[in-house]
Protein backbone atom coordinates (compact mmCIF):
# COMPACT_ATOMS: atom_id res chain seq x y z
CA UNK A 1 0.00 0.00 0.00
CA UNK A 2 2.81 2.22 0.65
CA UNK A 3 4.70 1.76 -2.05
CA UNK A 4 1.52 2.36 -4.10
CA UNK A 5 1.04 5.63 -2.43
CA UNK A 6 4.68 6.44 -3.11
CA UNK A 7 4.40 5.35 -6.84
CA UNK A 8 0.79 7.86 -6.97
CA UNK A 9 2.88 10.80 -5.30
CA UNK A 10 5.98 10.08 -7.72
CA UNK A 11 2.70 10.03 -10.63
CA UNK A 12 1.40 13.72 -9.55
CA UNK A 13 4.53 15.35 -8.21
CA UNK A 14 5.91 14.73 -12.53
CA UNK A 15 2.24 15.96 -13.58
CA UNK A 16 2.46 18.95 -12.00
CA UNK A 17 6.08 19.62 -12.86
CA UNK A 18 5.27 19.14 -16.88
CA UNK A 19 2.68 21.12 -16.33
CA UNK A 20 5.02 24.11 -14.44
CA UNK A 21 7.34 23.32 -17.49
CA UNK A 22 4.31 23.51 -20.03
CA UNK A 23 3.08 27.02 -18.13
CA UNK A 24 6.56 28.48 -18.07
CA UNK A 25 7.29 27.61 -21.99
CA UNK A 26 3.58 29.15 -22.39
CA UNK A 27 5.38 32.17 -21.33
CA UNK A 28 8.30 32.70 -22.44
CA UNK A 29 6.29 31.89 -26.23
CA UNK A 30 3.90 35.03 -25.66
CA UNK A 31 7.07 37.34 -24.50
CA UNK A 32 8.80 35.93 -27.63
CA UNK A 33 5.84 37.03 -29.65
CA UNK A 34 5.32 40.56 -28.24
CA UNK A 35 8.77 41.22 -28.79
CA UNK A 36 8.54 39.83 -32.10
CA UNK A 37 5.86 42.48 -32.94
CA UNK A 38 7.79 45.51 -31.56
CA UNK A 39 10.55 44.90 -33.80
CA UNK A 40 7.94 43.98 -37.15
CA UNK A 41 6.51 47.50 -36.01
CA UNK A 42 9.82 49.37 -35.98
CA UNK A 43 10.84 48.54 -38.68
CA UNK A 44 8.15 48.83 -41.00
CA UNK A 45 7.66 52.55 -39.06
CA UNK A 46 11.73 53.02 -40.23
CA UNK A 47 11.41 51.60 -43.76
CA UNK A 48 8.44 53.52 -44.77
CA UNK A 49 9.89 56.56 -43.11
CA UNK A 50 6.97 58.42 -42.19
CA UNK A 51 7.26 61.92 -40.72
CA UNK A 52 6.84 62.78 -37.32
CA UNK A 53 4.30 59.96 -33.25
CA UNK A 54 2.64 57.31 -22.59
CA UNK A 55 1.72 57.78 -20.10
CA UNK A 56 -1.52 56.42 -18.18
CA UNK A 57 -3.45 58.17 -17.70
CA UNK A 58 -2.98 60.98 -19.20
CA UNK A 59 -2.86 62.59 -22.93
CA UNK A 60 0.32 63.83 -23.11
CA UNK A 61 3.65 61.57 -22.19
CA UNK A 62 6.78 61.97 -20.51
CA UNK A 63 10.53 62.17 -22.22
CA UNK A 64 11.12 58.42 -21.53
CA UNK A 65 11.11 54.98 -23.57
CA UNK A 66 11.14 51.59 -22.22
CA UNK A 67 14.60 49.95 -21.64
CA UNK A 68 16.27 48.27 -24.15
CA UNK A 69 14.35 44.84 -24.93
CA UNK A 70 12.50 45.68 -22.47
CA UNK A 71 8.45 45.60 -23.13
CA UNK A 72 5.43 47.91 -21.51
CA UNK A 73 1.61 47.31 -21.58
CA UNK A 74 -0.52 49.76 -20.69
CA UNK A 75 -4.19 48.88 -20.15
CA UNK A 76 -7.41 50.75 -19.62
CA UNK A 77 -9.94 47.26 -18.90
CA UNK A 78 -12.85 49.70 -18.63
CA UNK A 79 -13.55 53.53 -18.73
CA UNK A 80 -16.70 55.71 -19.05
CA UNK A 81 -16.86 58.38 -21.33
CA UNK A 82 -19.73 61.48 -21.47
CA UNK A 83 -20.38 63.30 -24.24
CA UNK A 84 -23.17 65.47 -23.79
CA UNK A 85 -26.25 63.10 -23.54
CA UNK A 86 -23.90 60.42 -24.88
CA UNK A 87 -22.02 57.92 -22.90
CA UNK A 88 -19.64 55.00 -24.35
CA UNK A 89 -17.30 52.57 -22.48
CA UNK A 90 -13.73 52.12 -23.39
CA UNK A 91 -12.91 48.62 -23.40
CA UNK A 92 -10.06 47.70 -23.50
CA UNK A 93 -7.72 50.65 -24.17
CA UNK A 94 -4.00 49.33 -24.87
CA UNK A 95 -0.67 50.40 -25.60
CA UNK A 96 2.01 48.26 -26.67
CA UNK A 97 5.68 50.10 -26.37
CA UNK A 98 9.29 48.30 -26.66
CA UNK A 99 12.49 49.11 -26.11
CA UNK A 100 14.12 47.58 -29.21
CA UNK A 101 17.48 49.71 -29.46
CA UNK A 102 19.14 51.95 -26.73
CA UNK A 103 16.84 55.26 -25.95
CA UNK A 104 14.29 54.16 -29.16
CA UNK A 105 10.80 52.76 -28.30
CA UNK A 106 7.91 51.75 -30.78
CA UNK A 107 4.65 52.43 -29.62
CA UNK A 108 1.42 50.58 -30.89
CA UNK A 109 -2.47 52.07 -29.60
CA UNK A 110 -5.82 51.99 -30.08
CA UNK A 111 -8.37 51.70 -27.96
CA UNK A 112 -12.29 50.22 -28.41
CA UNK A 113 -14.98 52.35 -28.05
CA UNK A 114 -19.12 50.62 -27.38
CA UNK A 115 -22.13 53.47 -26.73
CA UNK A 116 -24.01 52.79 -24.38
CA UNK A 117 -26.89 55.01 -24.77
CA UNK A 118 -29.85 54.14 -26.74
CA UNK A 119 -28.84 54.92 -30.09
CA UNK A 120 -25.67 55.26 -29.56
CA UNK A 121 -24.56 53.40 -33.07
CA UNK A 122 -22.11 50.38 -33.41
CA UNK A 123 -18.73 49.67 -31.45
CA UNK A 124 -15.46 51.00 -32.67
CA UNK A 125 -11.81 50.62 -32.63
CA UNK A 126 -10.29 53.99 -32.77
CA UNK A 127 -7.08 56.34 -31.47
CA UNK A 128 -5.00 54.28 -33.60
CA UNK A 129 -1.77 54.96 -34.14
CA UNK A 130 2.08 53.66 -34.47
CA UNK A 131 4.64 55.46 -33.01
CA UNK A 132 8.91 55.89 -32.80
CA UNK A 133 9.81 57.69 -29.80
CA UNK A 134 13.47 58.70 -29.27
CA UNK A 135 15.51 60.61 -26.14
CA UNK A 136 17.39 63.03 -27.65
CA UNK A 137 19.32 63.92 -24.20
CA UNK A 138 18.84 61.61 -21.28
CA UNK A 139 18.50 63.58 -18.22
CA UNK A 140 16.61 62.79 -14.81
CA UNK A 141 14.26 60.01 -16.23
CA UNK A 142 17.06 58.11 -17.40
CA UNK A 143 19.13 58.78 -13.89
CA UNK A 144 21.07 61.56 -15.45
CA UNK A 145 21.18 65.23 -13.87
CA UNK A 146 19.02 68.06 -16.01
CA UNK A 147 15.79 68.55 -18.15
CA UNK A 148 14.86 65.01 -20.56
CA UNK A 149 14.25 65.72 -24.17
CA UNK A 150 12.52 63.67 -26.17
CA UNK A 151 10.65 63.45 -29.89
CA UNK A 152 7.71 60.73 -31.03
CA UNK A 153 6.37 60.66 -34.75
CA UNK A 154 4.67 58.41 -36.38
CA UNK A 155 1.25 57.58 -38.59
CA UNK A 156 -2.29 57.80 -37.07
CA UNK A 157 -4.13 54.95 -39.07
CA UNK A 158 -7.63 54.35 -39.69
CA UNK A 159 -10.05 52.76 -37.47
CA UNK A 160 -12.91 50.16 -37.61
CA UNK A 161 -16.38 52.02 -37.18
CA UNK A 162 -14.40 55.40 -37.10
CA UNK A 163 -11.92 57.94 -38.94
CA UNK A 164 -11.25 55.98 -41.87
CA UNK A 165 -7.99 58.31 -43.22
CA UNK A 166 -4.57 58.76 -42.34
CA UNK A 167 -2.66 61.25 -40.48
CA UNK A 168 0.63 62.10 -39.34
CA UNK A 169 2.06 63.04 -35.87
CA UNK A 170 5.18 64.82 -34.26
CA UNK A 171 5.63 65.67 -30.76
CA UNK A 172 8.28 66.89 -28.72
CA UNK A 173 8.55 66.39 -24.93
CA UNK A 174 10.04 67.97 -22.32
CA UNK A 175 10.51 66.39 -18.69
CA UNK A 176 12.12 67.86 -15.35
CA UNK A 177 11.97 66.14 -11.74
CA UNK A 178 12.34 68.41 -8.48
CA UNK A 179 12.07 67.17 -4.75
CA UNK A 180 8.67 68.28 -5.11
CA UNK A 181 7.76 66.62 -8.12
CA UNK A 182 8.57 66.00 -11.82
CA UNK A 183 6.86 68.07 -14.50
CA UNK A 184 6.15 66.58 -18.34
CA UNK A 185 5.85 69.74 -21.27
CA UNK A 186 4.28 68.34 -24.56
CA UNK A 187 4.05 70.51 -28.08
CA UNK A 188 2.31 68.59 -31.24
CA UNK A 189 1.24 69.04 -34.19
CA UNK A 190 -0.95 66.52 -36.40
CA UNK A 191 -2.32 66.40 -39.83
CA UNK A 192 -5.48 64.79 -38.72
CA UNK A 193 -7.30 61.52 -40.56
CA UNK A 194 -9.47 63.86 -42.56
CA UNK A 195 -6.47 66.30 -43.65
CA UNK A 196 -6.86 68.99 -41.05
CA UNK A 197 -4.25 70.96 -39.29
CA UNK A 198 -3.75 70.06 -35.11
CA UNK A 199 -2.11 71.67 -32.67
CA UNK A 200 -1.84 70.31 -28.43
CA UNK A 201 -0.03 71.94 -25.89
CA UNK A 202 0.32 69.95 -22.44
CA UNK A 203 1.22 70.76 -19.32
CA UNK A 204 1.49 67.09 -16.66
CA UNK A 205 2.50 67.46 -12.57
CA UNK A 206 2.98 64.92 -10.93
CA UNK A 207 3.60 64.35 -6.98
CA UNK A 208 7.14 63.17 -5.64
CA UNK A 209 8.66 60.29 -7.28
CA UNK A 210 9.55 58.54 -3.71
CA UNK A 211 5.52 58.40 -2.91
CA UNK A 212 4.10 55.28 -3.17
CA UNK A 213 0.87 57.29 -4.33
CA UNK A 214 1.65 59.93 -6.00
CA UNK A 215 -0.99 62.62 -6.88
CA UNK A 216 -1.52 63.66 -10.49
CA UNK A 217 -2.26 66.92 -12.44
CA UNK A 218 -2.95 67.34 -16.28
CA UNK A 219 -4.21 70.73 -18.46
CA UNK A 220 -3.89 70.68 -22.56
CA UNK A 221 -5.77 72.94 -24.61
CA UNK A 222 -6.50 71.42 -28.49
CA UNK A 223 -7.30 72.93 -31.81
CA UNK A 224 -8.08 71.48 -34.59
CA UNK A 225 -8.68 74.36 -37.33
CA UNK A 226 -12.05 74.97 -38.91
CA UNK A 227 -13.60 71.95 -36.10
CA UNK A 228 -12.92 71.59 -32.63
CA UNK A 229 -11.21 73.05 -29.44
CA UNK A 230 -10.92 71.39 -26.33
CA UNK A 231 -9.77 72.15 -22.99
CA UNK A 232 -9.02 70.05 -20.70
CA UNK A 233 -8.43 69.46 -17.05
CA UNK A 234 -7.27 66.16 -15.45
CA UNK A 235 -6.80 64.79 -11.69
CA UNK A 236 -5.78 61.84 -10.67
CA UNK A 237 -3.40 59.36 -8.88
CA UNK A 238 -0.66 56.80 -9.89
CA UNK A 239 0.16 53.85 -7.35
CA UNK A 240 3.42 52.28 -8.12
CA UNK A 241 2.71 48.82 -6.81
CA UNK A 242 6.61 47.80 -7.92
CA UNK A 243 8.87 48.99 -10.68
CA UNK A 244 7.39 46.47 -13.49
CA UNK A 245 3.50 47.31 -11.94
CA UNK A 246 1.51 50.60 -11.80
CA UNK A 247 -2.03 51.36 -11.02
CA UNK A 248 -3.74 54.46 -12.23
CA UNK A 249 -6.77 56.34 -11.86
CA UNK A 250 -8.01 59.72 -12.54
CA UNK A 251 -11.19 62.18 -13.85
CA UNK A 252 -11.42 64.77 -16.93
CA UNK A 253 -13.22 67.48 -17.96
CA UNK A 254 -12.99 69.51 -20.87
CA UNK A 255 -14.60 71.78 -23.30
CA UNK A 256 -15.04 70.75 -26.60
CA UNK A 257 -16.31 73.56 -28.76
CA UNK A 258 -18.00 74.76 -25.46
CA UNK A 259 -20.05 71.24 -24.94
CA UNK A 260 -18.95 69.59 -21.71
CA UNK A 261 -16.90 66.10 -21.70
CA UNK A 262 -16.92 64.11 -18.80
CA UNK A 263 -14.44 60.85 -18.82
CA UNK A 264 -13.20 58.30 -15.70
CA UNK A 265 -10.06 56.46 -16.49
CA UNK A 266 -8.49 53.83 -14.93
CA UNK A 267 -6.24 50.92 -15.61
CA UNK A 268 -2.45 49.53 -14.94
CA UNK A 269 1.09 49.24 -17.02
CA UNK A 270 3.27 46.53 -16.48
CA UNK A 271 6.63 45.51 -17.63
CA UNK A 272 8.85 42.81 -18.73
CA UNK A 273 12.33 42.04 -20.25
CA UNK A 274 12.77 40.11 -23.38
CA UNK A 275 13.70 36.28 -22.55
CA UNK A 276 17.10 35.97 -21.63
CA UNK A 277 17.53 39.37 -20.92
CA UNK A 278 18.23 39.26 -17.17
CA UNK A 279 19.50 42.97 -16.64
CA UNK A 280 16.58 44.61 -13.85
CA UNK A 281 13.62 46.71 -14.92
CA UNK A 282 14.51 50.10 -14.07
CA UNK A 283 12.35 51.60 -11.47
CA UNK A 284 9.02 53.43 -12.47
CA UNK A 285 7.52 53.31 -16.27
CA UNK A 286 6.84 55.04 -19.05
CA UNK A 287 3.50 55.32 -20.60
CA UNK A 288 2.01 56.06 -23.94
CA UNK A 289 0.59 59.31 -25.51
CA UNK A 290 -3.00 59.22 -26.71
CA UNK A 291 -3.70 62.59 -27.96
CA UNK A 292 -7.04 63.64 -29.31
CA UNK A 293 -6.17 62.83 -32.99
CA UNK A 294 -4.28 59.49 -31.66
C-alpha cells in the first residue's frame, strides 16, 4: 500500500512539474511574440519613413522609452466616457511600447470604443496609431542630472467604425523632476485623418517620485482648425505597486467647442524584459501618448 502511495505521489509530483514546465514555456512563447511584434513594427515605421508619433493616464507623455528589450503594456480594462447626452465605455484601451534599441521605443495604440446610450450606433476601434519615440538627451528620467528631451512621430491609421484616413504626428517632450515633483511639457502638431491641421499643448505634474501614491495633475488645450477646441483638465493618482507594476486612476473634464466632456479612467502598465535578458527593470515606467487625434 505504501509503495503504491509512493508510486501515486511520484505520478502527480511529474504531472504537475510538466505542467510548471508547459506554463513556463507558455510564457516565455507570448514574450517571444510581443517582442517579435515591436521589432515587425519598428521597422516597417523606419522603412516607410513616415514623418513625425505614454503615459496612463494621461494625454500627453513623458521624455522616456522603455529599456532596451524591455516591453510595456498599458491597459485601460474599462472607462466611461460622457459626451453630452452620450455615454460610451472604453474597453479595453491598450498600448504596446518596446524598447528595441538603446533610448528608441515603438509604440502601438488603439483603444475600443461601445455606446451605451440608446442609439448610440455600433462599437469602434479607434485612437489608432504607431509610433517611434526617441531621447534626444537623457536627463533625470534616465538617472542623469538636467531637463529630458525627447521626440515621437509616427502615422495615425484608420479605425474600424471610425476615422477611416490617415494622419501624421510629431511631438516633442520635455521632462524635469524636483524634490517636489517631476513636471512633463508636450508641443504637437498633427495632420489629422481627414487632412486637417492640429495643434496640443500639455502641461502634466505629478507628486514626488519617492511616494508610493503619488498625486496627479494634467491641463492641454486642443485645436483642430475649422472643427474643434478642447480644454481640458485632469486629476488623478498613480500607485506604483513595484517597478514592473503601476495602477492608475483619474477624472477629466474639458470643453469641446464649449459642450462639456466628462471621462473616468483607470487601468495599470506593467513591464517585462525580453527572454534571456536578465539585466533589472529600471524603477518606475513610461506610458504612452494618446492625444485627441491618436
Amino acid at each position: 500500500m505504501a509503495g503504491s502511495l509512493a508510486l501515486a505521489d511520484v505520478a502527480v509530483r511529474c504531472r504537475m512539474a510538466s505542467g510548471q514546465d508547459r506554463s513556463w514555456r507558455l510564457h516565455g512563447r507570448l514574450a517571444g511574440l510581443l517582442v517579435a511584434i515591436g521589432r515587425v513594427a519598428a521597422a516597417v515605421i523606419c522603412l516607410l519613413a513616415w514623418p513625425a508619433a505614454a503615459y496612463r493616464p494621461f494625454d500627453g507623455t513623458d521624455a522616456a522609452v522603455a529599456a532596451l528589450n524591455e516591453v510595456e503594456i498599458e491597459l485601460e480594462p474599462a472607462g466611461r466616457l460622457q459626451t453630452g447626452s452620450q455615454s460610451s465605455l472604453i474597453a479595453p484601451g491598450v498600448v504596446f511600447n518596446y524598447g528595441f534599441a538603446e533610448r528608441w521605443e515603438v509604440v502601438l495604440q488603439s483603444q475600443m470604443l461601445t455606446p451605451i446610450s440608446p442609439g448610440g450606433g455600433p462599437a469602434s476601434l479607434a485612437a489608432t496609431g504607431a509610433f517611434l519615440k526617441y531621447v534626444i538627451q537623457p536627463g533625470v528620467l534616465q538617472g542623469q542630472s538636467g531637463i529630458s528631451i525627447a521626440t515621437e512621430f509616427g502615422p495615425l491609421l484608420p479605425g474600424i467604425n471610425a476615422e477611416p484616413g490617415v494622419g501624421f504626428s510629431w511631438a516633442g517632450i520635455v521632462s524635469q523632476r524636483w524634490d517636489w515633483g517631476t513636471a512633463h511639457f508636450n508641443v504637437e502638431a498633427n495632420l489629422t485623418r481627414d487632412q486637417q491641421g492640429e495643434a496640443f499643448l500639455d502641461v502634466i505634474l505629478e507628486g514626488p517620485s519617492t511616494w508610493k501614491v503619488r498625486p496627479v495633475f494634467e491641463t492641454f488645450y486642443d485645436k483642430v482648425w475649422t472643427q474643434a477646441e478642447t480644454r481640458s483638465v485632469l486629476l488623478g493618482a498613480i500607485w506604483q505597486v513595484e517597478n514592473d507594476l503601476s495602477l492608475d486612476a483619474a477624472f477629466r473634464y474639458a470643453l469641446v467647442n464649449g459642450h462639456p466632456v466628462n471621462e473616468i479612467r483607470a487601468g495599470l502598465t506593467f513591464a517585462f524584459k525580453e527572454q534571456g535578458d536578465t539585466t533589472p527593470i529600471r524603477p518606475g515606467a513610461s506610458f504612452g501618448n494618446w492625444g485627441l487625434s491618436r
